[in-house]
Protein backbone atom coordinates (compact mmCIF):
# COMPACT_ATOMS: atom_id res chain seq x y z
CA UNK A 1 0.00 0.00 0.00
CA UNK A 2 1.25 3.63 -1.24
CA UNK A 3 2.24 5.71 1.45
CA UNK A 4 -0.06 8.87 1.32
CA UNK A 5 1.35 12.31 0.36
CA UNK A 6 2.52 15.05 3.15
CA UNK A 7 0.98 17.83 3.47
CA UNK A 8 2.10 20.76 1.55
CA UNK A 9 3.04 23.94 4.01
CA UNK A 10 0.47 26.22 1.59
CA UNK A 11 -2.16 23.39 2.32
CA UNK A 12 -1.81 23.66 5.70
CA UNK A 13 -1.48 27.28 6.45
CA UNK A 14 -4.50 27.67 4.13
CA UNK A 15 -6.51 25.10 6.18
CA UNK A 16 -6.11 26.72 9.05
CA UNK A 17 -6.99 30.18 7.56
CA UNK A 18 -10.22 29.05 6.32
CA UNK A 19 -11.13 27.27 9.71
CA UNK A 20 -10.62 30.11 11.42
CA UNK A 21 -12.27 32.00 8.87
CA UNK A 22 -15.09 30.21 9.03
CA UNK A 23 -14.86 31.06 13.55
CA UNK A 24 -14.88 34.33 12.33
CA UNK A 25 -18.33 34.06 10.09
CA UNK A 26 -19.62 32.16 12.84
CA UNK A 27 -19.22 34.72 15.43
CA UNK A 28 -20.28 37.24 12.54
CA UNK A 29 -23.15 35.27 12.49
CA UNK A 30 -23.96 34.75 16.06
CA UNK A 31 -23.43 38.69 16.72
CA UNK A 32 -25.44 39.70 13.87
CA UNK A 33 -28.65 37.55 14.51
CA UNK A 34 -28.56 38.51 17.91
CA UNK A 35 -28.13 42.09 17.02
CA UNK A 36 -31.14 41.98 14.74
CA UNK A 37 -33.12 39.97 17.34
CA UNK A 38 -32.79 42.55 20.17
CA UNK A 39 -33.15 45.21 17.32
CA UNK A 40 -36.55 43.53 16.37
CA UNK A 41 -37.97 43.33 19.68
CA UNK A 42 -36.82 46.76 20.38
CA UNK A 43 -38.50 48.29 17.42
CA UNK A 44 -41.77 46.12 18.13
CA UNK A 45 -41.84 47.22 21.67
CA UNK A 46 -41.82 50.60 20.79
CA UNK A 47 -44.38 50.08 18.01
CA UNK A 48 -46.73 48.35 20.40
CA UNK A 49 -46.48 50.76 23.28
CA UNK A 50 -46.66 53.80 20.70
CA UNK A 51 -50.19 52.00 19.05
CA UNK A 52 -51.06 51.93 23.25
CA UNK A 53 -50.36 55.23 24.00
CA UNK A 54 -52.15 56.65 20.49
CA UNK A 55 -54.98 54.27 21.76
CA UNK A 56 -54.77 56.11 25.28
CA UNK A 57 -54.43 59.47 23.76
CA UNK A 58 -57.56 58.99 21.45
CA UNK A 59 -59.76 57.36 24.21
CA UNK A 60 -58.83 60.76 26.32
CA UNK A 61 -59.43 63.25 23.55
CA UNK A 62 -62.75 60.91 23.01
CA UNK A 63 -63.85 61.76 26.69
CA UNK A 64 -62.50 65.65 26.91
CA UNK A 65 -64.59 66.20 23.50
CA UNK A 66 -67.90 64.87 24.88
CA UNK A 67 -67.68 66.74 28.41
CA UNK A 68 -66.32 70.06 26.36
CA UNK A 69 -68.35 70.00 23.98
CA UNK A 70 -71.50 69.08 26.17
CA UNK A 71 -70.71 71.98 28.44
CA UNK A 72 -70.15 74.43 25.51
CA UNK A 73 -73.45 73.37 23.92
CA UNK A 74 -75.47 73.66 27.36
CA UNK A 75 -74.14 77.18 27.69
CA UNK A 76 -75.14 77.52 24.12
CA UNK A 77 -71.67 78.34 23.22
CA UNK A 78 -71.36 79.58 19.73
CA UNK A 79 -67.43 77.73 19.67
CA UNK A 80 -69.15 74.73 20.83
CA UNK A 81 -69.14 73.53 16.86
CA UNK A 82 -65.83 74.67 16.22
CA UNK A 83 -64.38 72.70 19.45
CA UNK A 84 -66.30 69.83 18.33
CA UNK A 85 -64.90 69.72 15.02
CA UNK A 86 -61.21 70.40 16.53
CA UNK A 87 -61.77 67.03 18.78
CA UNK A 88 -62.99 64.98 16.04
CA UNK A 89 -60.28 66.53 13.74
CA UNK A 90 -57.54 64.74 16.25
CA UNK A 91 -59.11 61.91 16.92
CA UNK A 92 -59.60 61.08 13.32
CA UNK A 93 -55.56 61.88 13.11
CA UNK A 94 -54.78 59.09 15.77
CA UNK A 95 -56.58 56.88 13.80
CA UNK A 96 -54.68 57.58 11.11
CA UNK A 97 -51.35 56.76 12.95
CA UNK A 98 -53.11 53.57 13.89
CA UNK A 99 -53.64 52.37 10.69
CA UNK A 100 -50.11 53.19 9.54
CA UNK A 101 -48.60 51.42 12.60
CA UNK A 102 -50.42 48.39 12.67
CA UNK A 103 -48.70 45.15 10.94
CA UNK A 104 -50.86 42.38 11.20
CA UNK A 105 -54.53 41.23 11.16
CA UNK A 106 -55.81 41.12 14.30
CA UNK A 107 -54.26 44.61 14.69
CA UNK A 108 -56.23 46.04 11.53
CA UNK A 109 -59.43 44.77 12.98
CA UNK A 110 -59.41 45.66 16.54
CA UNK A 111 -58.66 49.31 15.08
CA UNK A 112 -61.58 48.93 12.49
CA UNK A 113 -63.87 47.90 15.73
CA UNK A 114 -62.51 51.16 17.85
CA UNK A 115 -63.18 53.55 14.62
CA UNK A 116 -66.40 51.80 13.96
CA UNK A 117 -67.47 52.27 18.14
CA UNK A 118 -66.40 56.05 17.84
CA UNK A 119 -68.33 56.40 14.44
CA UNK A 120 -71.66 55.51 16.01
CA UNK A 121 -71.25 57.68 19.32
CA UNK A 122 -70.34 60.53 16.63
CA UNK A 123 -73.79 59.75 15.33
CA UNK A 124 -75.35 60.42 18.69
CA UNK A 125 -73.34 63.45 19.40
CA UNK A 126 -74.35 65.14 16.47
CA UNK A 127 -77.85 64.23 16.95
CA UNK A 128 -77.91 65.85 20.61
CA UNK A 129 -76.29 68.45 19.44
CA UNK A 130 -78.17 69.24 15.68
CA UNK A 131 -81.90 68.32 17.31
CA UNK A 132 -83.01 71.90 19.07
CA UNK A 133 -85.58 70.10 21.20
CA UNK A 134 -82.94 68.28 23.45
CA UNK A 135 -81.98 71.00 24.80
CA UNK A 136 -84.40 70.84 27.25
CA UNK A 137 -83.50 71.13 31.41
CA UNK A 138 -84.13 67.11 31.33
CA UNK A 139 -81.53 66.71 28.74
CA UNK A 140 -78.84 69.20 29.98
CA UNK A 141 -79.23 67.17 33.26
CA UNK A 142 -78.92 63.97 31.56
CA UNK A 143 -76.00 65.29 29.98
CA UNK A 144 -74.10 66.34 33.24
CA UNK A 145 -74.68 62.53 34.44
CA UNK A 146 -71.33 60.46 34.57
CA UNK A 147 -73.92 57.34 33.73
CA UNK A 148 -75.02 59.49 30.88
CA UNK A 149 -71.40 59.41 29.73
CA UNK A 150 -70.64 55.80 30.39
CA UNK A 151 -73.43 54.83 28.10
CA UNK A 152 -72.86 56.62 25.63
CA UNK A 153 -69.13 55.15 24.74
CA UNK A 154 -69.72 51.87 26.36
CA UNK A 155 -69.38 50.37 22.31
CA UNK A 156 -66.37 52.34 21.84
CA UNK A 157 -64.61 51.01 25.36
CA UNK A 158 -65.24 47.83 24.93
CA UNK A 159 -63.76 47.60 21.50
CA UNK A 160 -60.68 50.28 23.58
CA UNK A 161 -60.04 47.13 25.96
CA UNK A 162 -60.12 44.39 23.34
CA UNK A 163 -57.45 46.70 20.98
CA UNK A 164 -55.33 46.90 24.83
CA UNK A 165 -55.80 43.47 25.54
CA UNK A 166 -53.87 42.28 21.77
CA UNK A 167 -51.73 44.93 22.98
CA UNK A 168 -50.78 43.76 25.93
CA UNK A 169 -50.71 39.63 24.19
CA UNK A 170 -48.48 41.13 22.13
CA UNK A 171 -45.91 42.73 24.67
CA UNK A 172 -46.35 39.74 26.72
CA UNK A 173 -45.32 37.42 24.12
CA UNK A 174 -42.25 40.22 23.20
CA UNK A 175 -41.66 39.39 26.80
CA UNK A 176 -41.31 35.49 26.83
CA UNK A 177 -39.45 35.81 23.16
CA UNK A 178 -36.48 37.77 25.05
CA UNK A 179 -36.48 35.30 28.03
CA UNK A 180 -36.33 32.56 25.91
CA UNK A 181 -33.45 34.22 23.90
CA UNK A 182 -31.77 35.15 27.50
CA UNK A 183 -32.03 31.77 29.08
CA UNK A 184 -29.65 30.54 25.59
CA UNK A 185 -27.20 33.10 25.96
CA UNK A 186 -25.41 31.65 28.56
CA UNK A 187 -24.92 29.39 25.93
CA UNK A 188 -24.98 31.14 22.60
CA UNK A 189 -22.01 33.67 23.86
CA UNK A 190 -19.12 30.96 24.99
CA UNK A 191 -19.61 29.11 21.67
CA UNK A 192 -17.47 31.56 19.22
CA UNK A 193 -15.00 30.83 22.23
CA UNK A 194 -14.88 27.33 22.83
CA UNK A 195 -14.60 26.82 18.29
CA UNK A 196 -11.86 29.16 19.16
CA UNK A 197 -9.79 27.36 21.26
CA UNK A 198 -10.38 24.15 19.85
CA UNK A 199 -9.20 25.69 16.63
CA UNK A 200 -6.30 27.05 17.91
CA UNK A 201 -5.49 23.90 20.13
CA UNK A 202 -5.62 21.94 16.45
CA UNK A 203 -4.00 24.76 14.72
CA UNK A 204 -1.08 24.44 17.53
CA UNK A 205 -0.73 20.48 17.21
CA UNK A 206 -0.87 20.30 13.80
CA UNK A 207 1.80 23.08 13.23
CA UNK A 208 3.94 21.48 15.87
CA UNK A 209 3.24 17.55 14.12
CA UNK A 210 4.09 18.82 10.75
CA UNK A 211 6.16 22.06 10.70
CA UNK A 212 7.79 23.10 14.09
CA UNK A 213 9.01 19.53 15.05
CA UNK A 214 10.16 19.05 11.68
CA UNK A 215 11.98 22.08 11.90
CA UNK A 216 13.29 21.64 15.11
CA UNK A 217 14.55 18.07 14.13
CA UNK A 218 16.65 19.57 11.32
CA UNK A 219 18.45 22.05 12.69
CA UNK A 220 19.70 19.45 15.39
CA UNK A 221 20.58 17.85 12.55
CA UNK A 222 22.67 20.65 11.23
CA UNK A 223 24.43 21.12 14.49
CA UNK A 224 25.10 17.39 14.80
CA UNK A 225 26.59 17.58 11.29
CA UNK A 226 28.78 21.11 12.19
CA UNK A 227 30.20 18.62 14.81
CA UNK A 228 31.26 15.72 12.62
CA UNK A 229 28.40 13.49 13.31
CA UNK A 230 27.02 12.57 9.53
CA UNK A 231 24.63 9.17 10.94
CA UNK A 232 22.23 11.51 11.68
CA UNK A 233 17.66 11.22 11.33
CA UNK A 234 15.31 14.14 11.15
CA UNK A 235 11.16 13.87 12.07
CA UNK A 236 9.30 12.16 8.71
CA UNK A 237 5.82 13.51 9.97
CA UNK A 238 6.32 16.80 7.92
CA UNK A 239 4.85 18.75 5.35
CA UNK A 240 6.14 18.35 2.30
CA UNK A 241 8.84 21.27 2.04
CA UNK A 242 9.81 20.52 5.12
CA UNK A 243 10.22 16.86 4.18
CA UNK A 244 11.93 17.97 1.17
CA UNK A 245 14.77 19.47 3.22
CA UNK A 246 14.85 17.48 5.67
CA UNK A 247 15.50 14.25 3.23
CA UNK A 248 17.66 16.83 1.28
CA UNK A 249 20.01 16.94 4.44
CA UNK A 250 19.67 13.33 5.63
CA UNK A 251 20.96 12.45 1.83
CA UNK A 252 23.77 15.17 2.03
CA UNK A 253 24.75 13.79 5.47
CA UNK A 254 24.64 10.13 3.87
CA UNK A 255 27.46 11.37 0.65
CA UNK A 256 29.41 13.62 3.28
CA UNK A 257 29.98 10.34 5.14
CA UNK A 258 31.08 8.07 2.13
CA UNK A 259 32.92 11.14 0.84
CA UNK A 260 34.52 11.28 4.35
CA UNK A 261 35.09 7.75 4.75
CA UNK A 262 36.65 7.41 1.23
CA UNK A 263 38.98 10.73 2.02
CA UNK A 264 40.04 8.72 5.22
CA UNK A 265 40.80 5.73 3.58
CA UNK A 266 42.78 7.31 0.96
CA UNK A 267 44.68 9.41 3.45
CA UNK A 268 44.96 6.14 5.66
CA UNK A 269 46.66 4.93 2.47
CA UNK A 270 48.46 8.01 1.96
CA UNK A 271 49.67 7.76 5.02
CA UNK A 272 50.57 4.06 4.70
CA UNK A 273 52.31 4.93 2.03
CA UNK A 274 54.71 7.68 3.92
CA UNK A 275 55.33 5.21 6.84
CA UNK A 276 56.27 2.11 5.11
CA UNK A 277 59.38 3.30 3.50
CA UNK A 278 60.28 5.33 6.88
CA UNK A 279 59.62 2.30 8.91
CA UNK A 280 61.53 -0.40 6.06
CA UNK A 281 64.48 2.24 6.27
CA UNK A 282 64.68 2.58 9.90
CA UNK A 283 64.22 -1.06 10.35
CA UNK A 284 66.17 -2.32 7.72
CA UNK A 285 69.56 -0.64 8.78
CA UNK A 286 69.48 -1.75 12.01
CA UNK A 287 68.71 -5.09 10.72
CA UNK A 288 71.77 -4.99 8.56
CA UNK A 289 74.01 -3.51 11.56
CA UNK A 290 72.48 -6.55 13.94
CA UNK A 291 73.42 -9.06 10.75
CA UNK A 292 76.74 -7.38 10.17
CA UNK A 293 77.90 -7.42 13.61
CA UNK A 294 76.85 -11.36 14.21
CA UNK A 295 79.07 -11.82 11.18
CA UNK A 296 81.90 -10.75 12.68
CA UNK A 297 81.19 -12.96 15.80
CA UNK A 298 82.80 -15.87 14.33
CA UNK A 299 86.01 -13.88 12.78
CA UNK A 300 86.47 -12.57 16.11
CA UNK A 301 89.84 -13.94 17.68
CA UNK A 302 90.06 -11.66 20.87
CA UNK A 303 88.21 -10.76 24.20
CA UNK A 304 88.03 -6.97 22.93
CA UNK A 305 86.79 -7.32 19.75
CA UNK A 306 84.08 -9.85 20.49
CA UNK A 307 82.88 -7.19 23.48
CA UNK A 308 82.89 -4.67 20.83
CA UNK A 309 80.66 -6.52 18.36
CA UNK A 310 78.24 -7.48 21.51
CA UNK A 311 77.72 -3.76 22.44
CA UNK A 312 76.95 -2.84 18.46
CA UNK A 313 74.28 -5.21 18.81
CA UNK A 314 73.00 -4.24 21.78
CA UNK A 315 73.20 -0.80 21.04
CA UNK A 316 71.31 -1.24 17.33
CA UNK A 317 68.50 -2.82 19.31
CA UNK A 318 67.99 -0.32 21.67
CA UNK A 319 67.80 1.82 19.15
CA UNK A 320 65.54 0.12 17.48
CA UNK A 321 63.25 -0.34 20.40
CA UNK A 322 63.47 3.26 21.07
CA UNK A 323 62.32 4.44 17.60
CA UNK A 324 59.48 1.95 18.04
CA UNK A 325 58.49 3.16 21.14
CA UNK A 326 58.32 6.69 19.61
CA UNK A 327 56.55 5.56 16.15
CA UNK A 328 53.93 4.30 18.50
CA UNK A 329 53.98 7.59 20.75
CA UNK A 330 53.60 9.59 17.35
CA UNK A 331 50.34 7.73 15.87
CA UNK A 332 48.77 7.57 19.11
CA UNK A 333 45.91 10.09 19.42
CA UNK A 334 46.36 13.07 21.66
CA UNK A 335 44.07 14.22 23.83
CA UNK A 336 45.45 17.23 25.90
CA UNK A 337 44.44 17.82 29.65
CA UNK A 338 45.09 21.73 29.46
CA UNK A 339 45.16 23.64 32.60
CA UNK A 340 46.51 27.03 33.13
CA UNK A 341 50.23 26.75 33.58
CA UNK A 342 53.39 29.22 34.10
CA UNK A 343 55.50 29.00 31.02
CA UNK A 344 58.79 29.00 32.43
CA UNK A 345 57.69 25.33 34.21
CA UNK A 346 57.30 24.08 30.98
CA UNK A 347 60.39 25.13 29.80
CA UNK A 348 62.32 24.32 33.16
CA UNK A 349 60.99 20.70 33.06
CA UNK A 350 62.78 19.38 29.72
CA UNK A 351 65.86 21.69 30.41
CA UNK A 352 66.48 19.50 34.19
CA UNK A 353 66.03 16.24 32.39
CA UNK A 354 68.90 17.26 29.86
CA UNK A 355 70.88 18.44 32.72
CA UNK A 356 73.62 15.92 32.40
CA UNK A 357 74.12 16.24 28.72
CA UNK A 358 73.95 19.63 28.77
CA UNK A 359 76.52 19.13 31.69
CA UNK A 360 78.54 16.93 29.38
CA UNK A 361 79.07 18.82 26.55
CA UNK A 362 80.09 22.59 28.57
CA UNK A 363 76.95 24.37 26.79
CA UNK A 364 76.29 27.37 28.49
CA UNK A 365 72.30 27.75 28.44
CA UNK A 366 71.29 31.39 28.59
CA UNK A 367 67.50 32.84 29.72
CA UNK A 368 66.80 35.33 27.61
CA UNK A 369 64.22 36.78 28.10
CA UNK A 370 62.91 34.99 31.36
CA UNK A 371 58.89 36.50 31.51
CA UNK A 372 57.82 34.79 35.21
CA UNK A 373 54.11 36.22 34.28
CA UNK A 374 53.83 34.19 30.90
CA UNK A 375 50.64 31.60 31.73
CA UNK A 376 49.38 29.53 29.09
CA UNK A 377 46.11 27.10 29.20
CA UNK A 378 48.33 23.73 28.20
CA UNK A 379 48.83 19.95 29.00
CA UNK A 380 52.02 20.22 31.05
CA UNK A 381 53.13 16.55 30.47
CA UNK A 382 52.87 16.85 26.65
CA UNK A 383 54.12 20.35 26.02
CA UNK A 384 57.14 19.49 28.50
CA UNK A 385 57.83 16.42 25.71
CA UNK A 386 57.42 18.12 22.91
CA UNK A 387 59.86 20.88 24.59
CA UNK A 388 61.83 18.12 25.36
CA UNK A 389 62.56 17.23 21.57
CA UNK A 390 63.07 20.27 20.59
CA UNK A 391 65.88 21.13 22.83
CA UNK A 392 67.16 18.05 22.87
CA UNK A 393 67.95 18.22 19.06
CA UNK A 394 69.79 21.86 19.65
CA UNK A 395 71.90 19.87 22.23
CA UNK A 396 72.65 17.38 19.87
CA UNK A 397 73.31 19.52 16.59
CA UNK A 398 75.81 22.32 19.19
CA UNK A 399 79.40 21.16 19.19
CA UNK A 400 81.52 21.25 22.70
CA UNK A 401 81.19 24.58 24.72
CA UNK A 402 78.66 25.96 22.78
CA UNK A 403 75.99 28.01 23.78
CA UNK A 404 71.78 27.58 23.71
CA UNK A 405 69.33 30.65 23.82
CA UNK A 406 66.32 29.50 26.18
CA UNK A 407 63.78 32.51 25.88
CA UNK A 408 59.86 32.50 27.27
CA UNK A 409 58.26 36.36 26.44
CA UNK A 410 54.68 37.66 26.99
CA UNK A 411 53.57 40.01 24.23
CA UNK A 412 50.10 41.09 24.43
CA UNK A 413 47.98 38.22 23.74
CA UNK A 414 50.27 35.62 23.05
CA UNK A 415 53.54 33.82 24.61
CA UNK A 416 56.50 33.09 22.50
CA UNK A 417 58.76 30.21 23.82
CA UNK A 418 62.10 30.31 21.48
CA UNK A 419 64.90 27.35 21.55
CA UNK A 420 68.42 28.64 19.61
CA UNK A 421 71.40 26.72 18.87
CA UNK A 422 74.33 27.51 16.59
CA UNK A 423 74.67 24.14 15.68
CA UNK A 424 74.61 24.97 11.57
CA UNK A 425 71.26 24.50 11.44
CA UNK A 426 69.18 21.40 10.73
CA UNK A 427 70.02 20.08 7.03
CA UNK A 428 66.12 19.96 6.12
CA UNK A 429 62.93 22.11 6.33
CA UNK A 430 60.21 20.06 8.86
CA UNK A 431 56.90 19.65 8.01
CA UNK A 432 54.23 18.92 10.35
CA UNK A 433 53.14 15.94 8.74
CA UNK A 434 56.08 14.67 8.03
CA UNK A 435 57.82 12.03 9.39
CA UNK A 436 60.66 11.78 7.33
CA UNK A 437 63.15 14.18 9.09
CA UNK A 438 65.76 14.24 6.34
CA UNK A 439 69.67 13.95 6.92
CA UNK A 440 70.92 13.80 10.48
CA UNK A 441 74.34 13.56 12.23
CA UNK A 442 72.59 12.49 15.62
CA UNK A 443 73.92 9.09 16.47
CA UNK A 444 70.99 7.97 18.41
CA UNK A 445 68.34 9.71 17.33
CA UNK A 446 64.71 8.47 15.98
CA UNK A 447 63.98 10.86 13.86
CA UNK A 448 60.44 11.33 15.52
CA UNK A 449 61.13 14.38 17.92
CA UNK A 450 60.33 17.11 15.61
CA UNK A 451 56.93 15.48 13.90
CA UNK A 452 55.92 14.76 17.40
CA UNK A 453 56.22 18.53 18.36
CA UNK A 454 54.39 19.10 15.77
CA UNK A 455 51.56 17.16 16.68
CA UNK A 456 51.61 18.09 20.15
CA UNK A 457 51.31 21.84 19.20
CA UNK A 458 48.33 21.07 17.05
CA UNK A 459 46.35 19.21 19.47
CA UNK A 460 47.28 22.55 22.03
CA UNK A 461 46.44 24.78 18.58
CA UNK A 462 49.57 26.29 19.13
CA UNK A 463 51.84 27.45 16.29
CA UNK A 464 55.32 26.06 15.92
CA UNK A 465 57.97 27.45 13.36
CA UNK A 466 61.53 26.65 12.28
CA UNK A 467 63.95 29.98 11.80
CA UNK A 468 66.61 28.18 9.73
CA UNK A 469 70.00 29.99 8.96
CA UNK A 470 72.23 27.28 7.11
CA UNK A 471 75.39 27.19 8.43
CA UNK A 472 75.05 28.80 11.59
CA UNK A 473 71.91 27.23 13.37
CA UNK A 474 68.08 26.65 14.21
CA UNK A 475 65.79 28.92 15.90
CA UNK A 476 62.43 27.33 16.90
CA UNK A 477 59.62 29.42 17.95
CA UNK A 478 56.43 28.25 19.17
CA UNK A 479 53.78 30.41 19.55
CA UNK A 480 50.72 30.00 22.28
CA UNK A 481 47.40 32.03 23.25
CA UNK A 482 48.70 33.93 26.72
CA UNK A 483 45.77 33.39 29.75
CA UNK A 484 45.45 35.92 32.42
């Protein structure tokens, strides 16, 4: 079965953009229907009460008119008419605004009913009023009874209750609409908020699954590479561009190793094939000094000369073993155990060891300059060694009574240790990777002291250079970071 494709980044990103999006149209939603909602009811509430109070106003103009006008007409008023017609005049208006403000059915015909009531007490009115003969001391008492009154509009206020009792339905249901819509808001509100955090809880795994872990994974990667480490895995559950690189690196990892591994091997052989002829010529004349020397053995006639031949041999194989035993110090790794350390020690060390030969051949060793304050961060053991060497071959290239130059100097940052001889200087130019020091008049020598001071200033990352005047001798310099 076919592994499914990653994600792309754009898919993602653009996923999560329309989800949240879509929270946002939501909420847009949610706002906007419950904006119109309370907007609605508002707007109906104030219709309803305004169609109440118009009711109200038109009932009261209904009831001033007939005790005005009554009073007027008793007192045989002239204005009586013209008040009349003012009253009806605004109570016809109010019907007006009823008609226009009513939206429904029930609304129309409770208003029809109320105009219809008001039509037929108008009827009355203007028969009371038109007919001369009511006018009588019976009727203007009639007319000043309340009952009188109550009569008269009893039509109109019963239709006046039924148009405030669909009223009053209708605010009451306006009433249990927005308690119904309060009870859900405690419900309706958090919702926009819990999509959002669930979104953005998804949002934040799936950019951690397939892009920040990913991520993250590589640039360990990168740092394990900066450090040499090539065998190295990144996170597969990726988008794709992410993927891309990361199998992008895992590959380049994968041909930096076989590129490394072959470069080893053919420096291994390289290498190989520097040390085989060194170690087949350093062998080999031995060898033919040991074979030479037994030879003589049996031509040997006296005590003397056989003791002669016996301390060649011995002293070929102790040379032998002792250019072994510094082959095998050489290609041993180094690992230096630095600490800080007072740079005359280092040189002191070496110099106390060579005591006696220095001793034996009169050389005058002079300090100069002596710098007490010189500290350097450095593996006393292998620095004093490598030291060692190095003045150990100006001993053996300075002839009787000569003199050596022993010099340690702090100069701003750095320490320079210097080793001079005037022992005609050393036939050859070294090499740090060399091991093949080139002619030699030392009798004993390995040939190993200079590539191992080499090494050991490498593995310090300390500079080491050869000042070489032919004919009149060797100054060696090494150079070192200077530590407070």
């Amino acid at each position: 079965m076919a592994d499914p494709q990653p994600q792309s980044l754009r898919r993602l990103l653009l996923t999560h953009e329309l989800a949240f999006l879509v929270l946002v149209i939501v909420a847009g939603l949610l706002g906007g229907v419950w904006a119109f909602f309370w907007q609605q009811t508002s707007a109906e509430s104030i219709r309803l009460n305004g169609l109440a109070h118009v009711a109200q106003e038109i009932r009261s103009d209904l009831f001033r008119q007939i005790n005005e006008v009554a009073l007027a007409r008793m007192r045989e008023d002239p204005a009586a008419e013209g008040v009349y017609s003012a009253y009806t005049k605004s109570i016809k208006s109010g019907f007006n605004h009823l008609r226009q403000r009513s939206v429904s059915r029930a609304e129309g015909y409770a208003i029809q009913a109320l105009q219809q009531a008001y039509s037929a007490m108008q009827v009355d009115l203007k028969e009371m009023f038109n007919n001369p003969y009511m006018l009588n001391r019976i009727v203007r008492s009639k007319l000043l009874d309340p009952g009188f009154e109550q009569a008269l509009v009893g039509d109109f206020e019963i239709a006046f209750r039924n148009f405030r009792g669909l009223i009053n339905q209708q605010l009451d249901d306006q009433s249990v609409k927005i308690k119904r819509w309060t009870q859900f808001a405690p419900f309706v509100i958090p919702f926009p908020i819990v999509v959002a955090v669930i979104l953005l809880l998804f949002s934040r795994a799936s950019l951690m699954r397939g892009f920040v872990r990913p991520v993250q994974s590589v640039v360990v990667a990168i740092r394990r590479m900066s450090y040499g480490t090539l065998s190295i895995t990144t996170d597969h559950n990726a988008v794709a561009e992410v993927g891309e690189i990361a199998r992008g690196i895992v590959d380049m990892a994968a041909e930096l190793k076989r590129s490394r591994d072959a470069l080893i091997d053919n420096e291994r052989q390289a290498a190989l094939g520097a040390l085989v002829p060194v170690v087949a010529h350093n062998i080999r004349n031995p060898l033919a000094s040991i074979r030479a020397s037994a030879q003589l053995l049996d031509h040997e006639r006296g005590v003397e000369d056989l003791q002669e031949s016996q301390n060649s041999i011995i002293l070929t194989v102790d040379r032998l073993e002792r250019w072994v035993s510094s082959l095998v110090s050489y290609l041993h790794p180094l690992k230096p155990r630095t600490k800080l350390t007072d740079g005359v020690l280092l040189m002191d060390a070496p110099l106390a060891l060579l005591h006696t030969r220095l001793k034996d051949k009169s050389i005058d060793v002079q300090y100069d300059p002596w710098d007490k304050d010189a500290r350097v961060d450095a593996d006393p053991n292998l620095i004093e060694q490598a030291f060692y060497a190095v003045v150990s071959n100006a001993i053996d290239a300075s002839s009787d009574n000569a003199r050596i130059v022993i010099s340690v100097l702090a100069v701003d940052n750095q320490v320079l240790f210097g080793i001079e001889d005037w022992g005609g200087g050393i036939p050859f130019v070294p090499e740090p990777t060399g091991l093949e020091p080139g002619p030699t008049t030392k009798r004993m020598g390995t040939g190993l002291g200079i590539p191992f001071a080499f090494k050991v200033c490498k593995a310090h990352g300390w500079a080491i250079d050869y000042d070489i005047v032919e004919g009149t001798g060797t100054k060696v310099i090494v150079t070192a970071p200077r530590m407070a």
